[in-house]
PDB file of N, CA and C in Angstrom:
ATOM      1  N   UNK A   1       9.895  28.090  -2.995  1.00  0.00           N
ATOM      2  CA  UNK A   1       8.665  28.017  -3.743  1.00  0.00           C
ATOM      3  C   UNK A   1       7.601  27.390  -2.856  1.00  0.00           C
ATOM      4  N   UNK A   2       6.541  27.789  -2.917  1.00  0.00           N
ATOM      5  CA  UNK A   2       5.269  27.103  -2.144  1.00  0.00           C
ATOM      6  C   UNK A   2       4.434  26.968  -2.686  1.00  0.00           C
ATOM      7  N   UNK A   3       2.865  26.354  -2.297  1.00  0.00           N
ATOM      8  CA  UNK A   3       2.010  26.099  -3.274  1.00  0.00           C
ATOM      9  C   UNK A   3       0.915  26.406  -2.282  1.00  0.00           C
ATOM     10  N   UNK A   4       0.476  27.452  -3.159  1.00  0.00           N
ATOM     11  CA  UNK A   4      -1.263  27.977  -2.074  1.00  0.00           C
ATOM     12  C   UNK A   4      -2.845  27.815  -2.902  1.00  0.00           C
ATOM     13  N   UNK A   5      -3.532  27.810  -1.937  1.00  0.00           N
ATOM     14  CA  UNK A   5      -4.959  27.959  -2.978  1.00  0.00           C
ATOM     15  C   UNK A   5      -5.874  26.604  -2.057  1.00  0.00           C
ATOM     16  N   UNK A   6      -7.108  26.333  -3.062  1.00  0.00           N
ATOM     17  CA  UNK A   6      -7.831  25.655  -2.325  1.00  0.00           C
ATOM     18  C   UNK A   6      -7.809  24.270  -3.193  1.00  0.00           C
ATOM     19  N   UNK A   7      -8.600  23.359  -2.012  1.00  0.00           N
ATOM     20  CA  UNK A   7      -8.689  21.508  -2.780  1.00  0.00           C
ATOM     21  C   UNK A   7      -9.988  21.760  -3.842  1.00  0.00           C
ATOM     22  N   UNK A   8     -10.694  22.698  -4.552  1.00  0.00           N
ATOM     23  CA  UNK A   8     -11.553  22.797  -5.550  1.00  0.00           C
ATOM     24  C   UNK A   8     -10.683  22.139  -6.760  1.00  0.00           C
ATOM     25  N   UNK A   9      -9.512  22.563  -6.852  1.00  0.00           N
ATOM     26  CA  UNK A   9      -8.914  22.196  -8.399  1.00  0.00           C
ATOM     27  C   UNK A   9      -8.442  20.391  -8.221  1.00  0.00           C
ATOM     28  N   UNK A  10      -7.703  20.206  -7.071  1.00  0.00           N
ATOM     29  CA  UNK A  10      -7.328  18.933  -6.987  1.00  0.00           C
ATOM     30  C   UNK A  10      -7.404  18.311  -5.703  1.00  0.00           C
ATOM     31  N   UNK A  11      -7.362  16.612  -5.492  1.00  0.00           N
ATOM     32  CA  UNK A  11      -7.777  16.165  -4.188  1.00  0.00           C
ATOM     33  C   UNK A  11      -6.627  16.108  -3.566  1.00  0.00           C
ATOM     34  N   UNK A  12      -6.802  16.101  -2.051  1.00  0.00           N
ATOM     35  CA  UNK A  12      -5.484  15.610  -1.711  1.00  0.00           C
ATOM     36  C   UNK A  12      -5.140  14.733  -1.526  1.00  0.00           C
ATOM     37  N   UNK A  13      -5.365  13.570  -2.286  1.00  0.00           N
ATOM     38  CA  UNK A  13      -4.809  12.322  -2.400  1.00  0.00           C
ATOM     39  C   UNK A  13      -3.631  12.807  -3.921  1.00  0.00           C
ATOM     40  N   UNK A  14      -4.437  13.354  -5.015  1.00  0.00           N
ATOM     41  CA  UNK A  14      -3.443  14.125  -5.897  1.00  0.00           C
ATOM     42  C   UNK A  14      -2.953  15.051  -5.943  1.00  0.00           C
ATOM     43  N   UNK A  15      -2.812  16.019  -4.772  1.00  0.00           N
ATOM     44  CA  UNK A  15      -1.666  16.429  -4.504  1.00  0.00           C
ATOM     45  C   UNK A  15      -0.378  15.903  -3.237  1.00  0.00           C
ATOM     46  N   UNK A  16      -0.854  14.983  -2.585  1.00  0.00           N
ATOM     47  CA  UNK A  16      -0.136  14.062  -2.062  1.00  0.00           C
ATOM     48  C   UNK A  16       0.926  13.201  -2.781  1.00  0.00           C
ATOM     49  N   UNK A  17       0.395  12.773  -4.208  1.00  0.00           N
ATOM     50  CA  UNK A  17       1.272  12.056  -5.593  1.00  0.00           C
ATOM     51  C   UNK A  17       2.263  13.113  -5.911  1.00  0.00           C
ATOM     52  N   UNK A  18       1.701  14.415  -6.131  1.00  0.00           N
ATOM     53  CA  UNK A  18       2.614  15.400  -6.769  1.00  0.00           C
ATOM     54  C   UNK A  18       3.694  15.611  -5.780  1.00  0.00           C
ATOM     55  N   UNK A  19       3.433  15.960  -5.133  1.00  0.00           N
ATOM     56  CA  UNK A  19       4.332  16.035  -3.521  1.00  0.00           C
ATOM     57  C   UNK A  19       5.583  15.096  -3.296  1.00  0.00           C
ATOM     58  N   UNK A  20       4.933  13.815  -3.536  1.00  0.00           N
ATOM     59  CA  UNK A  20       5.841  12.842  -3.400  1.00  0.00           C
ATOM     60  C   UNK A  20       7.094  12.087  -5.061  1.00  0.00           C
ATOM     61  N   UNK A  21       5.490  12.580  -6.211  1.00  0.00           N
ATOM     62  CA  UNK A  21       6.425  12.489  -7.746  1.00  0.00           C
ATOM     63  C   UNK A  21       7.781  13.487  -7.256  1.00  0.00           C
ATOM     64  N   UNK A  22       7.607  14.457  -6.840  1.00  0.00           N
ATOM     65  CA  UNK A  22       8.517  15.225  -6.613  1.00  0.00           C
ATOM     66  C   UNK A  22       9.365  15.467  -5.371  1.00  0.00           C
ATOM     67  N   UNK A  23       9.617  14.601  -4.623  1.00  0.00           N
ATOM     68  CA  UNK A  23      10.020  14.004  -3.741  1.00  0.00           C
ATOM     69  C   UNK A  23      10.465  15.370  -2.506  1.00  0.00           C
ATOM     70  N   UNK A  24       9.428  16.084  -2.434  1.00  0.00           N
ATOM     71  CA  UNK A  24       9.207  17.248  -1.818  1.00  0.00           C
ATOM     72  C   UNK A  24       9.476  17.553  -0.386  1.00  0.00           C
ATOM     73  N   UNK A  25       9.921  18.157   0.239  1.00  0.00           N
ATOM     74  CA  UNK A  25      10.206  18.458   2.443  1.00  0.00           C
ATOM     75  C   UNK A  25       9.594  19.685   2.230  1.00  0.00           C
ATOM     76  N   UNK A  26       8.271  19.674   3.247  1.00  0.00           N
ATOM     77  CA  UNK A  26       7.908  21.019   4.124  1.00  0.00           C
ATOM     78  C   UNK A  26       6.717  19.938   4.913  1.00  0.00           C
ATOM     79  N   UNK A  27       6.059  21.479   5.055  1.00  0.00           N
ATOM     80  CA  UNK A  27       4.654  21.428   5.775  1.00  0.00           C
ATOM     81  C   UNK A  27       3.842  21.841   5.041  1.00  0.00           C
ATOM     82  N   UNK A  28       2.401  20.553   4.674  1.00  0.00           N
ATOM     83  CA  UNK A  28       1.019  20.636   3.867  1.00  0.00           C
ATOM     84  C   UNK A  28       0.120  21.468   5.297  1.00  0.00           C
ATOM     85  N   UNK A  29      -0.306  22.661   5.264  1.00  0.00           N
ATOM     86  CA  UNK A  29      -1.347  22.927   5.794  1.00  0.00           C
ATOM     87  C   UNK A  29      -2.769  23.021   5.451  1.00  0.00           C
ATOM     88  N   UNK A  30      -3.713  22.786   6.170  1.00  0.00           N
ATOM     89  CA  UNK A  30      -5.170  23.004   5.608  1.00  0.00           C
ATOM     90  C   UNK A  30      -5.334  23.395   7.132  1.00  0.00           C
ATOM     91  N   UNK A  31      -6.534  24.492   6.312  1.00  0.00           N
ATOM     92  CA  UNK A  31      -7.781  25.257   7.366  1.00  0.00           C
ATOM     93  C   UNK A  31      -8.545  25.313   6.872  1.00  0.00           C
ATOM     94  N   UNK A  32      -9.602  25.249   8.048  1.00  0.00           N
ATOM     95  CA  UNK A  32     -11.106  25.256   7.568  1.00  0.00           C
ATOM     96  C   UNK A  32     -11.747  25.976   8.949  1.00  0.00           C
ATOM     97  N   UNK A  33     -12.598  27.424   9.098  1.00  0.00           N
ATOM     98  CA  UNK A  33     -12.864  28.273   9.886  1.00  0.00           C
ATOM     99  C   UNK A  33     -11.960  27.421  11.464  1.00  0.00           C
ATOM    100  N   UNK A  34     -11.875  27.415  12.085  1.00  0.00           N
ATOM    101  CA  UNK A  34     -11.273  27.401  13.803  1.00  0.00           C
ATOM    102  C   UNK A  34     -10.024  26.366  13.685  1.00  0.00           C
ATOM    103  N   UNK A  35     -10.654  25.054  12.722  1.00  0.00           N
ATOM    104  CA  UNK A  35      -9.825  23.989  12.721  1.00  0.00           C
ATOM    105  C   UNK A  35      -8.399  23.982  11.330  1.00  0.00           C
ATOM    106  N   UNK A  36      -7.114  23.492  11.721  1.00  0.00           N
ATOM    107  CA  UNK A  36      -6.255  23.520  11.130  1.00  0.00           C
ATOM    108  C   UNK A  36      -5.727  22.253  11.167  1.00  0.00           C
ATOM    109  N   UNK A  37      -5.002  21.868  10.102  1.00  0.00           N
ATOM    110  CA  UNK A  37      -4.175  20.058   9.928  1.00  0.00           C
ATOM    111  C   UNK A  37      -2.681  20.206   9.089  1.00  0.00           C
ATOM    112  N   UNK A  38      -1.990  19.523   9.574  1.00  0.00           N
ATOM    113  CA  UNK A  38      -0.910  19.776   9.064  1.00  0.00           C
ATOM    114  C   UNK A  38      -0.634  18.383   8.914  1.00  0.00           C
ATOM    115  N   UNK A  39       0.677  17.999   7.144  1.00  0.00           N
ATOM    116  CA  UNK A  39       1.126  17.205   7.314  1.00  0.00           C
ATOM    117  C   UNK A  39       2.579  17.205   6.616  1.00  0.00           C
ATOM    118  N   UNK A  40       3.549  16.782   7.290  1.00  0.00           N
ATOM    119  CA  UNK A  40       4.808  17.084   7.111  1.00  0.00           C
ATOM    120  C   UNK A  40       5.228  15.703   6.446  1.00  0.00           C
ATOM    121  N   UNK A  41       5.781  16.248   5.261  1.00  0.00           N
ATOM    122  CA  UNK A  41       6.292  15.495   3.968  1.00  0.00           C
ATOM    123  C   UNK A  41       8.288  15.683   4.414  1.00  0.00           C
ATOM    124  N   UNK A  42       9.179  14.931   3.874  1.00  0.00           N
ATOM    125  CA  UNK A  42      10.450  14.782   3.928  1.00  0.00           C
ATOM    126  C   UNK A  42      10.568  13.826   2.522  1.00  0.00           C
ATOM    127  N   UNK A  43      11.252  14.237   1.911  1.00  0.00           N
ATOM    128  CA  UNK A  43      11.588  13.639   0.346  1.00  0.00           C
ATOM    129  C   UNK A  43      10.075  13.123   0.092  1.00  0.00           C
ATOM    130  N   UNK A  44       9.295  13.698  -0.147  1.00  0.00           N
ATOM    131  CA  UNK A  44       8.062  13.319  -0.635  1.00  0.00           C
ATOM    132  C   UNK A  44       7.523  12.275   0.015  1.00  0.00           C
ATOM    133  N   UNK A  45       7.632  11.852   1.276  1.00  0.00           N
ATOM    134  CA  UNK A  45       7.033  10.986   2.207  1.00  0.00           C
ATOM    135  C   UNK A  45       6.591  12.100   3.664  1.00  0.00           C
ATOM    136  N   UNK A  46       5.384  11.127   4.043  1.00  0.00           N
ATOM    137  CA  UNK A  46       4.518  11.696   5.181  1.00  0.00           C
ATOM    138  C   UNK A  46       5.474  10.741   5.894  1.00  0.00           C
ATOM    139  N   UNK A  47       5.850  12.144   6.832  1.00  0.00           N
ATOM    140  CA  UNK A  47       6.792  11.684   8.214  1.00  0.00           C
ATOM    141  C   UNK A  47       5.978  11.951   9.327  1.00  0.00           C
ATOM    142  N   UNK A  48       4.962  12.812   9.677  1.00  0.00           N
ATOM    143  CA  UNK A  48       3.796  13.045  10.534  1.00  0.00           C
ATOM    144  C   UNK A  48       2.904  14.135  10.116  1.00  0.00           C
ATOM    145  N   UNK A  49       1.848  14.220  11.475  1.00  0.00           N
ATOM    146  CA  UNK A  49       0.677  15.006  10.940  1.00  0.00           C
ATOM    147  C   UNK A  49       0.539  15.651  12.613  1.00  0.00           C
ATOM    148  N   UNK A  50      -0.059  16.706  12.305  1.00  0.00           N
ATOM    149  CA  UNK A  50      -0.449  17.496  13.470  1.00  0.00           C
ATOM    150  C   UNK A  50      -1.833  17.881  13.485  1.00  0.00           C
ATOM    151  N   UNK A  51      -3.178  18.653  14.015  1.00  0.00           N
ATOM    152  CA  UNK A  51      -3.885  18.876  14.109  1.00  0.00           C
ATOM    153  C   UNK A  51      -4.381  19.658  15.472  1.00  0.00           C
ATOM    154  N   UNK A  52      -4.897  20.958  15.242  1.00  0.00           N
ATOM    155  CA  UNK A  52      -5.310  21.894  16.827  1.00  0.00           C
ATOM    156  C   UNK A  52      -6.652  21.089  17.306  1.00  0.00           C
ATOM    157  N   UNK A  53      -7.191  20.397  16.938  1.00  0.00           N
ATOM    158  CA  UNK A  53      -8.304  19.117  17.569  1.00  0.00           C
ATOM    159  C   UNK A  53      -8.448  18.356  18.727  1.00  0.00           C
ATOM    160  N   UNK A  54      -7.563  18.205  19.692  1.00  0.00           N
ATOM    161  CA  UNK A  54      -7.315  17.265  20.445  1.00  0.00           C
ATOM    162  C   UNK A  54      -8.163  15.766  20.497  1.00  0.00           C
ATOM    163  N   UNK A  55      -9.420  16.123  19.899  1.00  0.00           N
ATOM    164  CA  UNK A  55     -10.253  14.647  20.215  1.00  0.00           C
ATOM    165  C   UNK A  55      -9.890  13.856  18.690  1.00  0.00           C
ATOM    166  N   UNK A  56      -8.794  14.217  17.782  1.00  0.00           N
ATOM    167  CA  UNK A  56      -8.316  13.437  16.503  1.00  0.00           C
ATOM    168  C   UNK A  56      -7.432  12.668  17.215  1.00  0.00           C
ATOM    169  N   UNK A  57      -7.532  11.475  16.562  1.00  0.00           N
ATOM    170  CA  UNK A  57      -6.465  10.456  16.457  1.00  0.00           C
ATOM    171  C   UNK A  57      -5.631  10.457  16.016  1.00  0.00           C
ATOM    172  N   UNK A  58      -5.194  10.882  14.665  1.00  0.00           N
ATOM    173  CA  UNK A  58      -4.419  11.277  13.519  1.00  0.00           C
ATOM    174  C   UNK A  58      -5.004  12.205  12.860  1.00  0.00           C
ATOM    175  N   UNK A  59      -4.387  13.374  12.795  1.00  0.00           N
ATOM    176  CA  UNK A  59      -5.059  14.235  11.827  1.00  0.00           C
ATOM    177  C   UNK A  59      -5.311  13.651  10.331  1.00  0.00           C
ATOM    178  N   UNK A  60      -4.171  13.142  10.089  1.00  0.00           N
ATOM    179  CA  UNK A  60      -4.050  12.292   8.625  1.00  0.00           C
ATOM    180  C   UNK A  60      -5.362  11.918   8.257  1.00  0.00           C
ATOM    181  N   UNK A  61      -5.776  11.097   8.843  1.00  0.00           N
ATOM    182  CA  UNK A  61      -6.816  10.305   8.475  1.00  0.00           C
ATOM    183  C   UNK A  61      -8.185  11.394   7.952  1.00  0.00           C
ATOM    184  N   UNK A  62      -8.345  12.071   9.586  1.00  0.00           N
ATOM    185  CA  UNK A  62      -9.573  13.037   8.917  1.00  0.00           C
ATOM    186  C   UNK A  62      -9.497  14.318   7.415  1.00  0.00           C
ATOM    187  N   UNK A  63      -8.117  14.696   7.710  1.00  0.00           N
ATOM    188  CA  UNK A  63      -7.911  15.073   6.004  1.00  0.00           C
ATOM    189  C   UNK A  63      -7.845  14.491   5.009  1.00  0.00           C
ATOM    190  N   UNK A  64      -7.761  13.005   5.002  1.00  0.00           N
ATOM    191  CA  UNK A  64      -7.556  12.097   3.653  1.00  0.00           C
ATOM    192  C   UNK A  64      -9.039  11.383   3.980  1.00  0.00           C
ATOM    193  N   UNK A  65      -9.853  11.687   4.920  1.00  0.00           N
ATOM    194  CA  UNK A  65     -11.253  10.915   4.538  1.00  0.00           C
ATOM    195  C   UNK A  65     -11.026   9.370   4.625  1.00  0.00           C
ATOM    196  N   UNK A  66     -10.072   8.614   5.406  1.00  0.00           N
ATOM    197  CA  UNK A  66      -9.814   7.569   5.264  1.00  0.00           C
ATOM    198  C   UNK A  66      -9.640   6.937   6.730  1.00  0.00           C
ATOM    199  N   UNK A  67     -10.281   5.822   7.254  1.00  0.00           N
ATOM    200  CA  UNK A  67      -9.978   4.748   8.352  1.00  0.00           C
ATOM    201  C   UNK A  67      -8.913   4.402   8.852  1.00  0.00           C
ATOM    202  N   UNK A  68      -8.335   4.676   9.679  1.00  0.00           N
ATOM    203  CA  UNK A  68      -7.599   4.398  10.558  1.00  0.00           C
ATOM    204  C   UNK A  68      -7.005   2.939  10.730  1.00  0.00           C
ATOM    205  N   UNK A  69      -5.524   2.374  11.017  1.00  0.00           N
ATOM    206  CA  UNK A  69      -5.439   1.049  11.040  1.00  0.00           C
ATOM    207  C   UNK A  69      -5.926   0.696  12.421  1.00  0.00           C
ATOM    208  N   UNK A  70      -6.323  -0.447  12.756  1.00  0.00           N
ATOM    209  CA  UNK A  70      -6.918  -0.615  13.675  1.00  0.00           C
ATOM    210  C   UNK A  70      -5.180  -1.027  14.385  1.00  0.00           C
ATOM    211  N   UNK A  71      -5.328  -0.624  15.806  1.00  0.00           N
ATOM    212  CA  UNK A  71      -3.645  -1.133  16.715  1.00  0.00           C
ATOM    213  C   UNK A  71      -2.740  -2.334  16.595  1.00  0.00           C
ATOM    214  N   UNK A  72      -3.636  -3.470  16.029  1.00  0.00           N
ATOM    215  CA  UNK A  72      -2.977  -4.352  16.103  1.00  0.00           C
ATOM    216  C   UNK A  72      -2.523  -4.194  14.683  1.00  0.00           C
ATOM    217  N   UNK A  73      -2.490  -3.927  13.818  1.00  0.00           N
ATOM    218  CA  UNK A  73      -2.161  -3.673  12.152  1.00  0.00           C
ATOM    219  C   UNK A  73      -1.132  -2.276  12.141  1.00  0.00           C
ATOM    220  N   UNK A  74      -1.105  -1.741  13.441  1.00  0.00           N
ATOM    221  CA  UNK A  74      -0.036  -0.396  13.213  1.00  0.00           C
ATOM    222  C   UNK A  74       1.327  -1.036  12.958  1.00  0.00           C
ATOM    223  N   UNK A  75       2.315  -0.864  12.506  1.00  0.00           N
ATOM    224  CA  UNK A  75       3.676  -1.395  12.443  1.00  0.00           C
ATOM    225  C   UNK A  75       4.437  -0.659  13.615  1.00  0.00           C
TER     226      UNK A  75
END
């Protein structure tokens, strides 16, 4: 089973919950014209992220719209 379509209906912070309520393994892709992000879930946890970008840090971050830990705060 897979799940296609666009983030108009829900964010991906809530489909990140659903993903993980359901303790889900694959690959989340998003595209947007040239650029693509991937993030790979295992029992409903983010195990990594990929991105065709090279100047990203984490793809994660720029798909979730969210700041980065700064190095000394990485675990």
């Amino acid at each position: 089973m897979g799940i296609h379509g666009t983030l108009n209906t829900m964010s991906v912070s809530d489909l990140l919950q659903f993903l993980a309520a359901g303790r889900k393994t694959g690959t989340l892709k998003f595209g947007r014209g040239g650029n693509s992000k991937e993030i790979f879930l295992e029992n409903g946890l983010i195990v990594g992220s990929n991105s065709n970008d090279p100047r990203e840090y984490r793809a994660f971050w720029s798909i979730a719209d969210l700041e980065p830990l700064s190095r000394s705060r990485v675990l």
